[in-house]
Protein backbone atom coordinates (compact mmCIF):
# COMPACT_ATOMS: atom_id res chain seq x y z
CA UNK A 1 16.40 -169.76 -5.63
CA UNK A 2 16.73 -171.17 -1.88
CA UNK A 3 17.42 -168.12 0.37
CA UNK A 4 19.25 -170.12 2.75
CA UNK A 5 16.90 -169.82 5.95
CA UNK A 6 16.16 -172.95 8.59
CA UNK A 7 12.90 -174.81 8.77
CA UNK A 8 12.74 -173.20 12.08
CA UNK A 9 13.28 -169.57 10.59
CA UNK A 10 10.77 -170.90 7.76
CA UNK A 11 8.49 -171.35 10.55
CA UNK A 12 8.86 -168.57 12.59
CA UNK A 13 8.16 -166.08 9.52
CA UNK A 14 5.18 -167.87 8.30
CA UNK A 15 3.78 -167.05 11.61
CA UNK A 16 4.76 -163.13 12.03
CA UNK A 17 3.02 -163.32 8.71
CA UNK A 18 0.05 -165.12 10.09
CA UNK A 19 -0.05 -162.46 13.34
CA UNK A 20 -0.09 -159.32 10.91
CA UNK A 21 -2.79 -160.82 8.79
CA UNK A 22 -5.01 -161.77 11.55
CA UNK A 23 -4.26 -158.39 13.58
CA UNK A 24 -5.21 -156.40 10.29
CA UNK A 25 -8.53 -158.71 10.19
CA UNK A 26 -8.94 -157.72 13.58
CA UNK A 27 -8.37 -153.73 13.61
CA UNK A 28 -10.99 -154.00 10.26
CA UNK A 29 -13.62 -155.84 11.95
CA UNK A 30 -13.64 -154.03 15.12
CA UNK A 31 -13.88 -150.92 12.42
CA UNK A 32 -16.87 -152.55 10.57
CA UNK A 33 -18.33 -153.09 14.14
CA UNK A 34 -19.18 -150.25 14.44
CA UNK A 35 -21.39 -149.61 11.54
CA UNK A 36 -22.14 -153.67 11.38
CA UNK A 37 -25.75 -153.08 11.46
CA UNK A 38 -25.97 -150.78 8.21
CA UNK A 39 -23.57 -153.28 6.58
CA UNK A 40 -25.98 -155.59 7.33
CA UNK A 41 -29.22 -153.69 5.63
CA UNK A 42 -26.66 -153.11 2.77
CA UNK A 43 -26.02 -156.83 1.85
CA UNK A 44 -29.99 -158.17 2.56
CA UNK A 45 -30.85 -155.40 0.07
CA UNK A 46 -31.04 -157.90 -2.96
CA UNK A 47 -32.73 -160.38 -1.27
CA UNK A 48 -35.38 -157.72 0.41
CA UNK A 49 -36.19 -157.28 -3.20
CA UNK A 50 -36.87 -160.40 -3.99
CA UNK A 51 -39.16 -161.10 -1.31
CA UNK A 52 -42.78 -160.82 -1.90
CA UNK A 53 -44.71 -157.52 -0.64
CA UNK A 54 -45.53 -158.04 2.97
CA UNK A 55 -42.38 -160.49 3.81
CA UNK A 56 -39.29 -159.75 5.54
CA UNK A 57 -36.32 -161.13 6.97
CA UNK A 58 -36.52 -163.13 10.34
CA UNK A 59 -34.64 -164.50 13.22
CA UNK A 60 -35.56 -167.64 14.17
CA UNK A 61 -33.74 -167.72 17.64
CA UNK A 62 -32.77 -164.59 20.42
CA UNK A 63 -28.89 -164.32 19.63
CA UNK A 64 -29.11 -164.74 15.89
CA UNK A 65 -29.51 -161.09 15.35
CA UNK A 66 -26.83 -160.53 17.00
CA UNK A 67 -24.09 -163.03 15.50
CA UNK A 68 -25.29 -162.01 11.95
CA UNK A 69 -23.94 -158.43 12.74
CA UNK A 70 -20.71 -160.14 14.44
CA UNK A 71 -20.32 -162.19 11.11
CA UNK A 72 -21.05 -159.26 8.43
CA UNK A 73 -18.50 -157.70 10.52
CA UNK A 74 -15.99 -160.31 9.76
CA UNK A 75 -16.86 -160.38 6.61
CA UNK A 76 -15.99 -156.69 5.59
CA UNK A 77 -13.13 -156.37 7.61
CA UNK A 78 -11.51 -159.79 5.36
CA UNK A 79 -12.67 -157.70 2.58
CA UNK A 80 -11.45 -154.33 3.90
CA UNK A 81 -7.80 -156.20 5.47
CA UNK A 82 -7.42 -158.26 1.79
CA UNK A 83 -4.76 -156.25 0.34
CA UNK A 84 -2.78 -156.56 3.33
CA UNK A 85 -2.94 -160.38 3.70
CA UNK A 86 -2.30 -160.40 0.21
CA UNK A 87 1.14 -158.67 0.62
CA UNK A 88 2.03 -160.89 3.59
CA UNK A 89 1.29 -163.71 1.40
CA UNK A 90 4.05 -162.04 -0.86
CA UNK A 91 6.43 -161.40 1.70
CA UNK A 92 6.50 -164.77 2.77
CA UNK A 93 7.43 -166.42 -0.37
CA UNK A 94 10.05 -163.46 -1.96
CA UNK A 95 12.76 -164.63 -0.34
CA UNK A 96 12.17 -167.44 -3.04
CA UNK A 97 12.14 -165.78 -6.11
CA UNK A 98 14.57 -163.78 -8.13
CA UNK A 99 15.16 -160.38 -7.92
CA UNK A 100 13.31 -159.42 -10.63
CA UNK A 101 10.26 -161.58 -9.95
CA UNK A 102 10.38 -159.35 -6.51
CA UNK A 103 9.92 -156.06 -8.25
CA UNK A 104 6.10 -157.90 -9.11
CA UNK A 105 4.66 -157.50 -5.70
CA UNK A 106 3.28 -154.28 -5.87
CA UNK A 107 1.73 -155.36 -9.39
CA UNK A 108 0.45 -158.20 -7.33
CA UNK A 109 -1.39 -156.67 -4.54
CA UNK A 110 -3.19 -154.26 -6.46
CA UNK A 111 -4.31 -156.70 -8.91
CA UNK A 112 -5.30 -159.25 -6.41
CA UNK A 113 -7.05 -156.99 -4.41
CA UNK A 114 -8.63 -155.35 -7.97
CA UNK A 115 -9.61 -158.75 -8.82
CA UNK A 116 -11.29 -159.81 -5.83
CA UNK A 117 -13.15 -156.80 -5.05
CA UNK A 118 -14.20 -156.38 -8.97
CA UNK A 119 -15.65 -160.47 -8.43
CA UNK A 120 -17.59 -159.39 -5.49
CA UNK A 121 -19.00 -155.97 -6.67
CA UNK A 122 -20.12 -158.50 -9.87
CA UNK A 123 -21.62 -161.46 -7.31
CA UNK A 124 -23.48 -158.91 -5.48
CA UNK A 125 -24.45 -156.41 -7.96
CA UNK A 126 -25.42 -158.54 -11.20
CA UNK A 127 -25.37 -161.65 -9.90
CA UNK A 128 -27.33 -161.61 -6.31
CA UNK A 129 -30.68 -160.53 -7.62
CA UNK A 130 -30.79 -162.86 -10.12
CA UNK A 131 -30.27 -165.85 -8.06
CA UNK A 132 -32.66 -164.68 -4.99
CA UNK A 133 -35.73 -163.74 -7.37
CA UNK A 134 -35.33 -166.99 -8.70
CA UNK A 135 -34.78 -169.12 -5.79
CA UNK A 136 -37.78 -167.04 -3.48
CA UNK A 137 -40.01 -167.39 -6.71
CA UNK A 138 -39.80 -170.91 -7.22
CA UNK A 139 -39.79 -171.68 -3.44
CA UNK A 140 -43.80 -169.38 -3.27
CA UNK A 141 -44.47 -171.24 -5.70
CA UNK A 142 -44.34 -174.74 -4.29
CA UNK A 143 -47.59 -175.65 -2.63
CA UNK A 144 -48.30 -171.82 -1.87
CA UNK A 145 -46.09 -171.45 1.25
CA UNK A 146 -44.85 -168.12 2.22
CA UNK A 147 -40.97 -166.93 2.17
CA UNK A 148 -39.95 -165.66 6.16
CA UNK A 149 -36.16 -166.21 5.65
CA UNK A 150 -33.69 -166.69 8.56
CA UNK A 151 -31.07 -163.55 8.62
CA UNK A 152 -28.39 -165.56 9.76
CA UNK A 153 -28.87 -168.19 7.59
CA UNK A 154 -29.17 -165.74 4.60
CA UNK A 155 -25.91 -163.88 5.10
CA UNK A 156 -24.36 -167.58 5.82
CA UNK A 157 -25.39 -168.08 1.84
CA UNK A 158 -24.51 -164.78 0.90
CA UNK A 159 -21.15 -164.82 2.46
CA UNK A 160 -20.22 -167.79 0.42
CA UNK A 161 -20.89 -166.98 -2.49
CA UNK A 162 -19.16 -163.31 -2.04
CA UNK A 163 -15.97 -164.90 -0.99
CA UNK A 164 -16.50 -167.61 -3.91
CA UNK A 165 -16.75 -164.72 -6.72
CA UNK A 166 -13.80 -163.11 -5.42
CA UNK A 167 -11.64 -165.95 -5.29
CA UNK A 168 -12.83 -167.10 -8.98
CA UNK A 169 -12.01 -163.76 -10.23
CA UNK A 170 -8.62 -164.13 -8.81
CA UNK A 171 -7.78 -167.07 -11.85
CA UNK A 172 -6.03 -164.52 -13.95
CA UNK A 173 -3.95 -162.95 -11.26
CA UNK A 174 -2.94 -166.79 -10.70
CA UNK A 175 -2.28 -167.97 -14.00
CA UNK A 176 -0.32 -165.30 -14.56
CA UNK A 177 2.33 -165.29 -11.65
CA UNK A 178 2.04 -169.47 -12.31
CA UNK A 179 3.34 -168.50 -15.84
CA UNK A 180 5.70 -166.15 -14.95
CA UNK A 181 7.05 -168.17 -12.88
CA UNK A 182 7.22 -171.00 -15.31
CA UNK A 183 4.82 -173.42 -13.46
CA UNK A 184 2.06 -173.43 -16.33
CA UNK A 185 2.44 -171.82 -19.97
CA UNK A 186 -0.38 -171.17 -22.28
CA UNK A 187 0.00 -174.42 -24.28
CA UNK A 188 -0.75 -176.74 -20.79
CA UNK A 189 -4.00 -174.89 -19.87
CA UNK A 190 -5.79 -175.00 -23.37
CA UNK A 191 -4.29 -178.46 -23.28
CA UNK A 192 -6.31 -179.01 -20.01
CA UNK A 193 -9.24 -176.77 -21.10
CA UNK A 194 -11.66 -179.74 -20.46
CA UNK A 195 -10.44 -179.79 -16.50
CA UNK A 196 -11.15 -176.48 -15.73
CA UNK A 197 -14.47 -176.81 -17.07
CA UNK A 198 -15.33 -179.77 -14.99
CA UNK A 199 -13.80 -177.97 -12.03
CA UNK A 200 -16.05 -174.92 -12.40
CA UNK A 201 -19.55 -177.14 -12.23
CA UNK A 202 -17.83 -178.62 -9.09
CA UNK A 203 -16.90 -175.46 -7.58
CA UNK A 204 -20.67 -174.27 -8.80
CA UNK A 205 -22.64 -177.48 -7.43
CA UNK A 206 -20.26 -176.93 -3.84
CA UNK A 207 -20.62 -173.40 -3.10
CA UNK A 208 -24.16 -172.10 -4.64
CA UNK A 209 -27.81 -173.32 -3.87
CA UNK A 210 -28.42 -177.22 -5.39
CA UNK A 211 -29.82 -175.03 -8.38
CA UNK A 212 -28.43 -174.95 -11.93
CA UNK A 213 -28.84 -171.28 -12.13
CA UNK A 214 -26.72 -170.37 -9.22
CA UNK A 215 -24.52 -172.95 -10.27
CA UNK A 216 -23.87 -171.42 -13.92
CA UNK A 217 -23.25 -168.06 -12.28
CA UNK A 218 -20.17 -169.13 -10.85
CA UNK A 219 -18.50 -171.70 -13.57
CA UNK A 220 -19.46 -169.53 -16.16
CA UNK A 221 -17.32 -166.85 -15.13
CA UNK A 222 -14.72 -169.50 -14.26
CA UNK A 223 -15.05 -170.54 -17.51
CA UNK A 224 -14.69 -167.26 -19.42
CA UNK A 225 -11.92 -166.13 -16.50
CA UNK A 226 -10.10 -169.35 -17.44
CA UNK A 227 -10.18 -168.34 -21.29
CA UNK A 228 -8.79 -164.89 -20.18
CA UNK A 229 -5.73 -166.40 -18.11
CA UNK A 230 -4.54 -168.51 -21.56
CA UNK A 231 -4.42 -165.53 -22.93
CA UNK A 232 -2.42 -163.69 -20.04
CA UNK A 233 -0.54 -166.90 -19.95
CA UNK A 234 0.52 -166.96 -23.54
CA UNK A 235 1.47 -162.90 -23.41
CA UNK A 236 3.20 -162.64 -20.24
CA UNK A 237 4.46 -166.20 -19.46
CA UNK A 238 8.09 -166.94 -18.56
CA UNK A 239 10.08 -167.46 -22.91
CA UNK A 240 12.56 -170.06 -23.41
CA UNK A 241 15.49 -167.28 -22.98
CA UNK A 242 14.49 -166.65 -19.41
CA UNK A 243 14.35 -169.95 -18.36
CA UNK A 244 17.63 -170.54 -19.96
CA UNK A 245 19.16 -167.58 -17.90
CA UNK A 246 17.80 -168.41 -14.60
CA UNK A 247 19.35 -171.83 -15.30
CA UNK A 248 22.72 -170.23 -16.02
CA UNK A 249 22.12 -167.90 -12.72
CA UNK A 250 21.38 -171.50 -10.47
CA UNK A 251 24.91 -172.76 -11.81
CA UNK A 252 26.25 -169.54 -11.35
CA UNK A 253 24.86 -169.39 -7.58
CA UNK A 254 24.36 -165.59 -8.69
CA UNK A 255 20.68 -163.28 -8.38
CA UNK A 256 20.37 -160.14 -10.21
CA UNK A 257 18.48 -158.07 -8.50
């Protein structure tokens, strides 16, 4: 499956793929700019809720307002630019693949870009208000202090764990190019079932609150994701007879395209 280029042409395309990406980034953020204060009211909304009657957000310092629209700016023009970075990704390694494994990147961009907007919408929308009425409940009701939360440092929390529910909901989309690809098959991941568990608490305890709840609410759905991608695995992974004619096609030095 080598294509033949240099480590220098290697190079040199992994970085026009790296300008486009970032440019697209750019060009979105300096779209969401514009509107980065709304954006901003949009994504506090769950935690607005959560806040007892009479509280409200804060800034705790003269340029934080500021910088918090900069960075919810950022953060919906990644969101906004995702489906192109995702076919840049794609571009960069189908000079590697077969010609019929090419004919999967439009398959692959919508689903990836499906997938990581579907994990956000369910972070944000399900998700969100759970984990801030919990965590502003129990924090009133330790010694009676009131809740005056930092902007910045809220959308700092809430931008993790949006790009964290994304990327989790991306497992599918991953086991199954893994699998068609012949990397993993269906009978390796249950086999390894009690790995992926441990590796959703770690992914929970590293990017949510030190909390069990917010924890859960991203293993769980790394969990049941996980379950789903056996599945995908064991209906769409690469069968003996391919990998037998891809062998035949590396002796042959042939690629059908």
């Amino acid at each position: 499956m080598s294509d033949g280029m240099a480590i220098s042409e290697h190079l040199g395309e992994l970085r026009k793929r790296l300008m486009i990406s970032a440019g697209s980034w750019l060009v979105a953020f300096l779209a969401s700019y514009s509107v980065g204060e709304k954006l901003f009211e949009f994504i506090a909304g769950p935690v607005r809720l959560a806040l007892p009657e009479g509280s409200s957000l804060v800034f705790i310092n003269a340029t934080e307002p500021f910088f918090t629209v900069l960075k919810v700016s950022a953060l919906a023009g990644l969101v906004i630019a995702f489906p192109v970075i995702i076919w840049q990704l794609w571009s960069f390694i189908a000079p590697a693949l077969y010609g019929h494994e090419k004919r999967l990147a439009l398959p692959f961009v919508f689903f990836s870009s499906l997938c990581f907007g579907t994990g956000t919408y369910f972070g944000f929308t399900f998700v969100f208000p759970m984990i801030f009425t919990f965590l502003v409940t129990y924090g009133t009701n330790v010694g009676g202090v009131s809740a005056m939360l930092s902007m910045g440092a809220y959308l700092t929390l809430a931008s993790r764990l949006l790009i964290a529910f994304g990327l989790v909901f991306e497992l599918p989309i991953v086991i199954f190019f893994l699998a068609r690809l012949g990397i993993v098959d269906h009978i390796w991941l249950a086999k390894n079932r009690k790995f992926s568990l441990l590796l959703a608490f770690v992914m929970g305890a590293v990017l949510t609150p030190p909390d069990i709840f917010s924890q859960a609410s991203i293993a769980v759905p790394f969990i049941v994701l996980y379950e789903v991608g056996i599945v995908v695995a064991r209906l769409f992974g690469k069968k003996k007879v391919e990998v037998d004619e891809e062998e035949n096609l590396e002796e042959t030095g042939s690629d059908p395209d």
